[in-house]
C-alpha atoms as a PDB file:
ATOM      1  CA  UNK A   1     -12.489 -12.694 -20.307  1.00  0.00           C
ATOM      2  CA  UNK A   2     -14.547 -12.406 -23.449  1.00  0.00           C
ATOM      3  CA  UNK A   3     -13.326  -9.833 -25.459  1.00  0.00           C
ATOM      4  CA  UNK A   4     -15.907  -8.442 -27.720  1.00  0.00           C
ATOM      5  CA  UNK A   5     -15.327  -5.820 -30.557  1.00  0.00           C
ATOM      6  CA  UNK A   6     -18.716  -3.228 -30.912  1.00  0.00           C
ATOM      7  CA  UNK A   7     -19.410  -0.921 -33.958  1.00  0.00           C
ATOM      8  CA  UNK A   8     -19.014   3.095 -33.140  1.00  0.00           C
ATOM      9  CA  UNK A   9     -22.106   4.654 -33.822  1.00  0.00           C
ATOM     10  CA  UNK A  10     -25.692   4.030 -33.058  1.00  0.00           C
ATOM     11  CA  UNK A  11     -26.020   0.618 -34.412  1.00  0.00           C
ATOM     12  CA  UNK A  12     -23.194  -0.030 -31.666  1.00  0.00           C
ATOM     13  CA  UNK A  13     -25.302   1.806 -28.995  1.00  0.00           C
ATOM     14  CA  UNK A  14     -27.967  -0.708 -29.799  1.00  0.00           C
ATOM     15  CA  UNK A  15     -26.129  -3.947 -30.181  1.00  0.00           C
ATOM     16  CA  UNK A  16     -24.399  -3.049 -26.440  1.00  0.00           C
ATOM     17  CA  UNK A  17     -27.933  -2.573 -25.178  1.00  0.00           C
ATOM     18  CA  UNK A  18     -28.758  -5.797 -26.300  1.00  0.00           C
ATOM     19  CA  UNK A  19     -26.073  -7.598 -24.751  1.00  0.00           C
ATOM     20  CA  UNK A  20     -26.435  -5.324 -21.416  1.00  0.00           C
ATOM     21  CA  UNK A  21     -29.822  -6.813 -21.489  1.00  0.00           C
ATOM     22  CA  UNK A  22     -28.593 -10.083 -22.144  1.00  0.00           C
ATOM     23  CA  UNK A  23     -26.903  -9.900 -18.810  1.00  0.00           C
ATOM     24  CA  UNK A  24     -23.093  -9.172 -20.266  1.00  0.00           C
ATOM     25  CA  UNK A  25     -23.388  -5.484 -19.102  1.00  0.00           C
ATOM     26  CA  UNK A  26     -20.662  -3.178 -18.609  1.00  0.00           C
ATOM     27  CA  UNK A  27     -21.452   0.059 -17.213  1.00  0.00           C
ATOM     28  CA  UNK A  28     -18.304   2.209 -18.552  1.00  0.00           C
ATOM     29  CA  UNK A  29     -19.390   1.642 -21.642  1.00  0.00           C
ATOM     30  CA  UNK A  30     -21.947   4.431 -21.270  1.00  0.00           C
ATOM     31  CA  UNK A  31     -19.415   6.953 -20.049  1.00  0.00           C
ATOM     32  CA  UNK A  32     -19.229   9.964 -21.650  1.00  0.00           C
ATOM     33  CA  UNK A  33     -15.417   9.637 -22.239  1.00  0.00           C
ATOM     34  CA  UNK A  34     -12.630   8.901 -25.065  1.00  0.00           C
ATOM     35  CA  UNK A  35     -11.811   5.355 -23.908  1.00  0.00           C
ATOM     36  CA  UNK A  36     -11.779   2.692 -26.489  1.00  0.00           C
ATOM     37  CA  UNK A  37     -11.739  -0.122 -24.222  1.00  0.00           C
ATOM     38  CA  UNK A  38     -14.108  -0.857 -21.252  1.00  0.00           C
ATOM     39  CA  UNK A  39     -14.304  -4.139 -18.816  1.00  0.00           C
ATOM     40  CA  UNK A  40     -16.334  -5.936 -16.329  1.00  0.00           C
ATOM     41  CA  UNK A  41     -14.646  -8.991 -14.137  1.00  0.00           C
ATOM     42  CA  UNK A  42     -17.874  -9.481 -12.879  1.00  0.00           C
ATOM     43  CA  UNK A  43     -19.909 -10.601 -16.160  1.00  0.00           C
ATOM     44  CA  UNK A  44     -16.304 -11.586 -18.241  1.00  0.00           C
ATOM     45  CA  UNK A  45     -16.416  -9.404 -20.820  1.00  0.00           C
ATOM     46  CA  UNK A  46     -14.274  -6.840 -22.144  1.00  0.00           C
ATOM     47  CA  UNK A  47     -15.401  -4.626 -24.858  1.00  0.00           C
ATOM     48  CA  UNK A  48     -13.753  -1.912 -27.407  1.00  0.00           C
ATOM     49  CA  UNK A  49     -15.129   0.118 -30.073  1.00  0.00           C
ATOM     50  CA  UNK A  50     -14.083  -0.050 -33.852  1.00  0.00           C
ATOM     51  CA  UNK A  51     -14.911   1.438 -37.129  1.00  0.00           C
ATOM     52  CA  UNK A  52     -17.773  -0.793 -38.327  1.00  0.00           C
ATOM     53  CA  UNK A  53     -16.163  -2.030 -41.415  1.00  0.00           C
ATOM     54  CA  UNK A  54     -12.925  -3.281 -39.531  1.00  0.00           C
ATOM     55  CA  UNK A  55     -14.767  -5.389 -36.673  1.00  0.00           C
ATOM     56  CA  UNK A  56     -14.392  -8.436 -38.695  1.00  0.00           C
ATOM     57  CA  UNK A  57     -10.881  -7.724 -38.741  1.00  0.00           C
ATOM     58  CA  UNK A  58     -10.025  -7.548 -35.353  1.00  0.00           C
ATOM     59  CA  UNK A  59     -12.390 -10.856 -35.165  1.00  0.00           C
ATOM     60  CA  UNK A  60     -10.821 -13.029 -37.639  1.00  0.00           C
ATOM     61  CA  UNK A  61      -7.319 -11.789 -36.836  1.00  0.00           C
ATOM     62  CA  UNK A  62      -7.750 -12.614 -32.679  1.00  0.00           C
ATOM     63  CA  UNK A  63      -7.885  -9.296 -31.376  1.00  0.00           C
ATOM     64  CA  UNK A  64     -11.434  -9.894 -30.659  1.00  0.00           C
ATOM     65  CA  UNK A  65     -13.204 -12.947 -29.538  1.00  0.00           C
ATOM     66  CA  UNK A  66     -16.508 -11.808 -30.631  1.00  0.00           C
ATOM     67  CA  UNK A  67     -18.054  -9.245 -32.713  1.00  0.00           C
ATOM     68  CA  UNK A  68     -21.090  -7.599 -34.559  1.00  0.00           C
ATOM     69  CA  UNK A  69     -20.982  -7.218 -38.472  1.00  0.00           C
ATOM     70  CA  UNK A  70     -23.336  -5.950 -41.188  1.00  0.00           C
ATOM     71  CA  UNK A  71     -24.126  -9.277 -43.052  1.00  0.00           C
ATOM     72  CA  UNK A  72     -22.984  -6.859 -45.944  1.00  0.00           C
ATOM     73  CA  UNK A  73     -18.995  -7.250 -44.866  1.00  0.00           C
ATOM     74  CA  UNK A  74     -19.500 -10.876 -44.624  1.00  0.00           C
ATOM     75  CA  UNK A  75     -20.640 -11.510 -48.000  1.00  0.00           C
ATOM     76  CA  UNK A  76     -18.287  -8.598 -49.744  1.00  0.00           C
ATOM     77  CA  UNK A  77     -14.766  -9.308 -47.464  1.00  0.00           C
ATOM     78  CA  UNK A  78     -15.161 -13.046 -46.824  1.00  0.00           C
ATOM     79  CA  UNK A  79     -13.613 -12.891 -43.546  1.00  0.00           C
ATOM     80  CA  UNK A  80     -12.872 -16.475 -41.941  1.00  0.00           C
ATOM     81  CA  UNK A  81     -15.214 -16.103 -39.117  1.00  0.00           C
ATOM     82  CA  UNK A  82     -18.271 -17.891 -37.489  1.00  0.00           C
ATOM     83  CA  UNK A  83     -21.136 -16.430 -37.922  1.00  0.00           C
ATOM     84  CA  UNK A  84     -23.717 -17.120 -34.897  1.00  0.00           C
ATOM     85  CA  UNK A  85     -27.013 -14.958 -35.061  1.00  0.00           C
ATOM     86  CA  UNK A  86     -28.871 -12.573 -36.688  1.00  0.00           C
ATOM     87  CA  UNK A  87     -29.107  -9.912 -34.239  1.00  0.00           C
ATOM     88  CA  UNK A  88     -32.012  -8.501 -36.301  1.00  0.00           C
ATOM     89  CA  UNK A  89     -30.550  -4.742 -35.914  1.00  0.00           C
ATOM     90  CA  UNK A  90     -29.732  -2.450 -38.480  1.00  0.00           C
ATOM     91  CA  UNK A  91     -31.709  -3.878 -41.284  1.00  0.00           C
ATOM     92  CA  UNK A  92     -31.591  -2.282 -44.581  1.00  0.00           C
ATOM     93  CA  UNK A  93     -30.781  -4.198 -48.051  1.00  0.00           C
ATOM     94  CA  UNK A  94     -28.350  -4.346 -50.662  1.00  0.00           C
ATOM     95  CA  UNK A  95     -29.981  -2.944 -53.759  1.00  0.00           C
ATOM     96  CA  UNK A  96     -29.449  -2.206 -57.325  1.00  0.00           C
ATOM     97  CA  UNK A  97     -30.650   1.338 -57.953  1.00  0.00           C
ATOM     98  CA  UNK A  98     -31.113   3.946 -60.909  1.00  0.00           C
ATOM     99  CA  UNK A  99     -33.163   6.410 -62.539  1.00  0.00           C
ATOM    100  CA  UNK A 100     -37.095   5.719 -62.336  1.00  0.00           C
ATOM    101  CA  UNK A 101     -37.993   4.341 -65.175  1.00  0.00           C
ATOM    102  CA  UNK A 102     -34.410   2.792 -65.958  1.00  0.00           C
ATOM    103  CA  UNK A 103     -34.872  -0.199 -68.782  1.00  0.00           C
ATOM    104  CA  UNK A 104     -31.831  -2.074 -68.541  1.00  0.00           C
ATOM    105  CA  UNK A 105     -30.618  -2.997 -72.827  1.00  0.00           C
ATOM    106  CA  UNK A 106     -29.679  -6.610 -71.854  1.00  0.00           C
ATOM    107  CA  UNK A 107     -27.386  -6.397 -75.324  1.00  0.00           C
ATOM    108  CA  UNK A 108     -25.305  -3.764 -73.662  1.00  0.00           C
ATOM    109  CA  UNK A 109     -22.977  -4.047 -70.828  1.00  0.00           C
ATOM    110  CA  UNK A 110     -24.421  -2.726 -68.127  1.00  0.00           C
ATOM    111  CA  UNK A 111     -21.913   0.140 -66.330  1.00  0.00           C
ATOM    112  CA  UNK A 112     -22.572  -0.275 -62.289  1.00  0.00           C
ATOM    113  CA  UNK A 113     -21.176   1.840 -59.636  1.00  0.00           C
ATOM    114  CA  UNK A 114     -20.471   0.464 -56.151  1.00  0.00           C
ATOM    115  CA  UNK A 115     -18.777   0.271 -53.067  1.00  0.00           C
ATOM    116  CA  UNK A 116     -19.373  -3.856 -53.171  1.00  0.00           C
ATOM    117  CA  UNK A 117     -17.811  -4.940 -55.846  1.00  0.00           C
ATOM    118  CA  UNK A 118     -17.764  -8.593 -54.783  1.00  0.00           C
ATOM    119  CA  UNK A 119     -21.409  -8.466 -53.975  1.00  0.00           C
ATOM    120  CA  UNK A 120     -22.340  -6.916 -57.426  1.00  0.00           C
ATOM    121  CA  UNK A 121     -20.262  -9.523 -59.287  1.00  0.00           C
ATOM    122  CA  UNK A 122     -21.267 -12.299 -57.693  1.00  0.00           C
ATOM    123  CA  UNK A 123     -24.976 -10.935 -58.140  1.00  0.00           C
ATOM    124  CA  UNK A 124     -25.243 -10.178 -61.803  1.00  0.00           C
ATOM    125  CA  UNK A 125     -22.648 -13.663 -62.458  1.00  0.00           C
ATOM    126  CA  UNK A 126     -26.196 -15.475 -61.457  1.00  0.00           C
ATOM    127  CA  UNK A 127     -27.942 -13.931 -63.960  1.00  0.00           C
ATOM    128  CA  UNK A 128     -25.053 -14.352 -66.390  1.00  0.00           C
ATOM    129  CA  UNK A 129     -25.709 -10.410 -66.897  1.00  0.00           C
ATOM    130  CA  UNK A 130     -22.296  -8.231 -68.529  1.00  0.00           C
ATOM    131  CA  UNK A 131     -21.097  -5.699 -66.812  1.00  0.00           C
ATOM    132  CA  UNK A 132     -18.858  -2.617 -65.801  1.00  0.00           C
ATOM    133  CA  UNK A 133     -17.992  -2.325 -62.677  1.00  0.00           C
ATOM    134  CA  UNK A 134     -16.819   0.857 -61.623  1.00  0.00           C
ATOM    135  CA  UNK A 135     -15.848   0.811 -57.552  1.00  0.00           C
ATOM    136  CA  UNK A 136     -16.497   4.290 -55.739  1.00  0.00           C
ATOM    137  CA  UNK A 137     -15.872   4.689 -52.133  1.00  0.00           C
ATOM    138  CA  UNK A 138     -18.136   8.144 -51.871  1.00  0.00           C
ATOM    139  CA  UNK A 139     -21.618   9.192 -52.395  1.00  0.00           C
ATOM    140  CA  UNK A 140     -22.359   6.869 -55.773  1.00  0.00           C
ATOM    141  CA  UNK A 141     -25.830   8.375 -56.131  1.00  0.00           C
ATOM    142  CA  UNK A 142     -24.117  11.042 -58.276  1.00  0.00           C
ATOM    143  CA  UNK A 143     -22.653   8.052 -60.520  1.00  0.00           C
ATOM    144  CA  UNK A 144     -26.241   7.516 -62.920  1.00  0.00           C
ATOM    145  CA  UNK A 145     -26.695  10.992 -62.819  1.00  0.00           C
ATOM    146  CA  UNK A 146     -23.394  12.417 -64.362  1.00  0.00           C
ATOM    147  CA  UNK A 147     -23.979   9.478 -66.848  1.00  0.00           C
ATOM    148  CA  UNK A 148     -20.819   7.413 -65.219  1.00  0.00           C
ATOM    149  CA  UNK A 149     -22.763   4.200 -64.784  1.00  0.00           C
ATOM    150  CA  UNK A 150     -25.929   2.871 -65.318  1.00  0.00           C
ATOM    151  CA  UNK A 151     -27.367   1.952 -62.218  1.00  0.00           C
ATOM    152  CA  UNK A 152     -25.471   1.386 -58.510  1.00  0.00           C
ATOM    153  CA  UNK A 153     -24.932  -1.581 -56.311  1.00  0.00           C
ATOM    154  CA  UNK A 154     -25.520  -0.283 -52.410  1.00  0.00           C
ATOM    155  CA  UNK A 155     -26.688  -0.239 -49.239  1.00  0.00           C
ATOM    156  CA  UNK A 156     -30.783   0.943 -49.052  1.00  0.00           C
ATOM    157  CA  UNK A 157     -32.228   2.074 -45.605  1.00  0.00           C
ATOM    158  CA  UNK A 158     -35.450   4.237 -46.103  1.00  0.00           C
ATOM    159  CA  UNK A 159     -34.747   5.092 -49.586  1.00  0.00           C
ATOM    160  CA  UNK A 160     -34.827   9.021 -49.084  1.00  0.00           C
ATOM    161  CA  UNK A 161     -31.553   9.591 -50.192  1.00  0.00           C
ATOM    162  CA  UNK A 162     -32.608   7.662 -53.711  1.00  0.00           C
ATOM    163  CA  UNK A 163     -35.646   9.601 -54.047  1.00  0.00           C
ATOM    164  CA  UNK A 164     -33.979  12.955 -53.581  1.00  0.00           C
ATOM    165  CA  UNK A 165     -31.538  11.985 -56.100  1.00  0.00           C
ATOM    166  CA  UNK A 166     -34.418  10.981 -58.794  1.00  0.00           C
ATOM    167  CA  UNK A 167     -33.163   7.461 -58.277  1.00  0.00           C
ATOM    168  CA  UNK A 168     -35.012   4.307 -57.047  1.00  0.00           C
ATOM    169  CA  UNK A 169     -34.971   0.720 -56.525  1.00  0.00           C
ATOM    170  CA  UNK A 170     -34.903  -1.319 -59.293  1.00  0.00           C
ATOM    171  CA  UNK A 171     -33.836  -4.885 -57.638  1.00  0.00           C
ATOM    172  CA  UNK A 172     -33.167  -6.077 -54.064  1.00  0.00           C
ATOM    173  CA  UNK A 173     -30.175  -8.261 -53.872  1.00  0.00           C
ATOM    174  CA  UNK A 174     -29.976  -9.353 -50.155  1.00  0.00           C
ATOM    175  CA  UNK A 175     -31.805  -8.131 -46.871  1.00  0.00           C
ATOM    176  CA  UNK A 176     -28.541  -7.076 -44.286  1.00  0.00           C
ATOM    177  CA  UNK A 177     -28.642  -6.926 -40.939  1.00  0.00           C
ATOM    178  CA  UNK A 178     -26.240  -7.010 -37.335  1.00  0.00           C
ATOM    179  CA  UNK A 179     -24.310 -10.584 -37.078  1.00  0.00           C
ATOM    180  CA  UNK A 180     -22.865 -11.703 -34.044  1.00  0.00           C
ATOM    181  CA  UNK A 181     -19.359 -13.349 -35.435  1.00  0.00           C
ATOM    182  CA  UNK A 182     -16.992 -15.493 -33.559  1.00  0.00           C
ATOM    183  CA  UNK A 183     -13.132 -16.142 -34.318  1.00  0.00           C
ATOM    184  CA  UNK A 184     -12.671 -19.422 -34.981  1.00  0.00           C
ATOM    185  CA  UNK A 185      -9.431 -20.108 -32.633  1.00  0.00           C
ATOM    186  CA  UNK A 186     -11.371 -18.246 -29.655  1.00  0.00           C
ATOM    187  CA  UNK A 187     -14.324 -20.381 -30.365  1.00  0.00           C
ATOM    188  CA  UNK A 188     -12.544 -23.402 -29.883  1.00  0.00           C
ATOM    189  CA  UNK A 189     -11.033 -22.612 -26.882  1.00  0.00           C
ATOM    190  CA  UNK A 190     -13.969 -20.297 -25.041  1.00  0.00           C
ATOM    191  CA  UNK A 191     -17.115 -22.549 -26.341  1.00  0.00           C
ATOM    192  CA  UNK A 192     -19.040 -21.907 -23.259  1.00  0.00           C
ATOM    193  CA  UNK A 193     -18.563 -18.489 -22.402  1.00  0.00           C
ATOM    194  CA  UNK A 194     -19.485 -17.759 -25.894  1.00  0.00           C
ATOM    195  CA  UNK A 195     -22.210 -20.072 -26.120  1.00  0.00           C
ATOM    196  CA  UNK A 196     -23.890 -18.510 -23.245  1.00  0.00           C
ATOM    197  CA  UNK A 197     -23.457 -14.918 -24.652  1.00  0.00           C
ATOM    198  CA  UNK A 198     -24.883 -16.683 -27.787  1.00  0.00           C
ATOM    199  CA  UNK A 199     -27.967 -18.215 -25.848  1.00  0.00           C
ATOM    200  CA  UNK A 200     -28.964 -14.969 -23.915  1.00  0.00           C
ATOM    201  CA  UNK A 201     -28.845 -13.187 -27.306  1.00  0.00           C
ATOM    202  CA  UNK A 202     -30.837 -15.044 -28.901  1.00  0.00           C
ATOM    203  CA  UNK A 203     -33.561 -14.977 -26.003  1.00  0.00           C
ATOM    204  CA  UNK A 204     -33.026 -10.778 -25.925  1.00  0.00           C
ATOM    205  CA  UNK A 205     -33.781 -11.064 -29.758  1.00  0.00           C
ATOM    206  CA  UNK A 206     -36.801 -13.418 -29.638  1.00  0.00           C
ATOM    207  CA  UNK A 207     -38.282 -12.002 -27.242  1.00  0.00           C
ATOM    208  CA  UNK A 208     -38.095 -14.905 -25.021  1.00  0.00           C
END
């Protein structure tokens, strides 16, 4: 039995469409109920929602064989997981944003908001910029505009929230998107099962 950790919400809707599809389909799953867990003996798979940020958790810790991540978990928490595929759902980007018509004073250090601290560090460390990091865990659009930071470090989907804020994209860090992670332990042992799963993914998200 594969046991496979999903993302409550919509992205999670999607992702278990795309393995239903892949022929790993488990019809509880679409019950209108308060179960977290759901299985199938038939396909092998048994499935349980999680908050999206802790998936990798429960994957790198055991709990789950399998899982679906935002690429922007992997690169902030490091977790000690494989990483498979690119499901290609949910993209958005990481982005540095501020007011329009923000010019950054390179001889200043620059004071950034964000809920990716890693991620911000790591990206202005390339460019060998200075900064402030100041690590918020609610709405940081409000950061720039109480004059708290400069500019913020965060997830960018359509951009309306930016744009109703007077804010907008000044840099694009990294494109993010669904990845299909593996522990490394239930690798190992389950290769097949999970290599199959992998496989009829990756047709589903070809096209094939």
């Amino acid at each position: 039995m594969l046991n496979i950790a999903l993302p409550k919400g919509r992205l999670g809707e999607q992702v278990y469409g795309l393995f239903a599809r892949a022929g790993f389909e488990c019809p509880a799953v679409l019950e209108n109920s308060r179960k977290l867990i759901f299985e199938n003996a038939e396909t092998g798979v048994r499935y349980f929602w999680v908050k999206p940020s802790d998936v990798a958790i429960y994957v790198a810790r055991g709990a789950a064989d399998i899982g679906v991540a935002g690429k922007d978990i992997l690169l902030e928490y490091r977790p000690d997981v494989y990483e498979l595929l690119d499901l290609k759902l949910g993209k958005c980007r990481m982005a540095v944003a501020g007011p329009a018509g923000f010019t950054d004073r390179k001889e200043q250090t620059l004071r950034v908001a964000t809920k990716f601290s890693r991620i911000a560090r790591e990206y202005y460390a390339g460019q060998g910029r200075d900064i402030d990091i100041i690590h918020l865990n609610g709405s940081i659009e409000i950061a720039p505009i109480l004059g708290l930071t400069d500019v913020i470090v965060d997830i960018v989907e359509t951009g309306k929230t930016l744009k109703e804020n007077h804010l907008e994209v000044l840099e694009t860090i990294v494109p993010i998107s669904a990845r299909l992670i593996a522990n490394k332990s239930g690798f190992k042992f389950k290769t097949d099962a999970i290599q199959r799963l992998t496989n009829g993914l990756r047709k589903e998200v070809d096209g094939n």
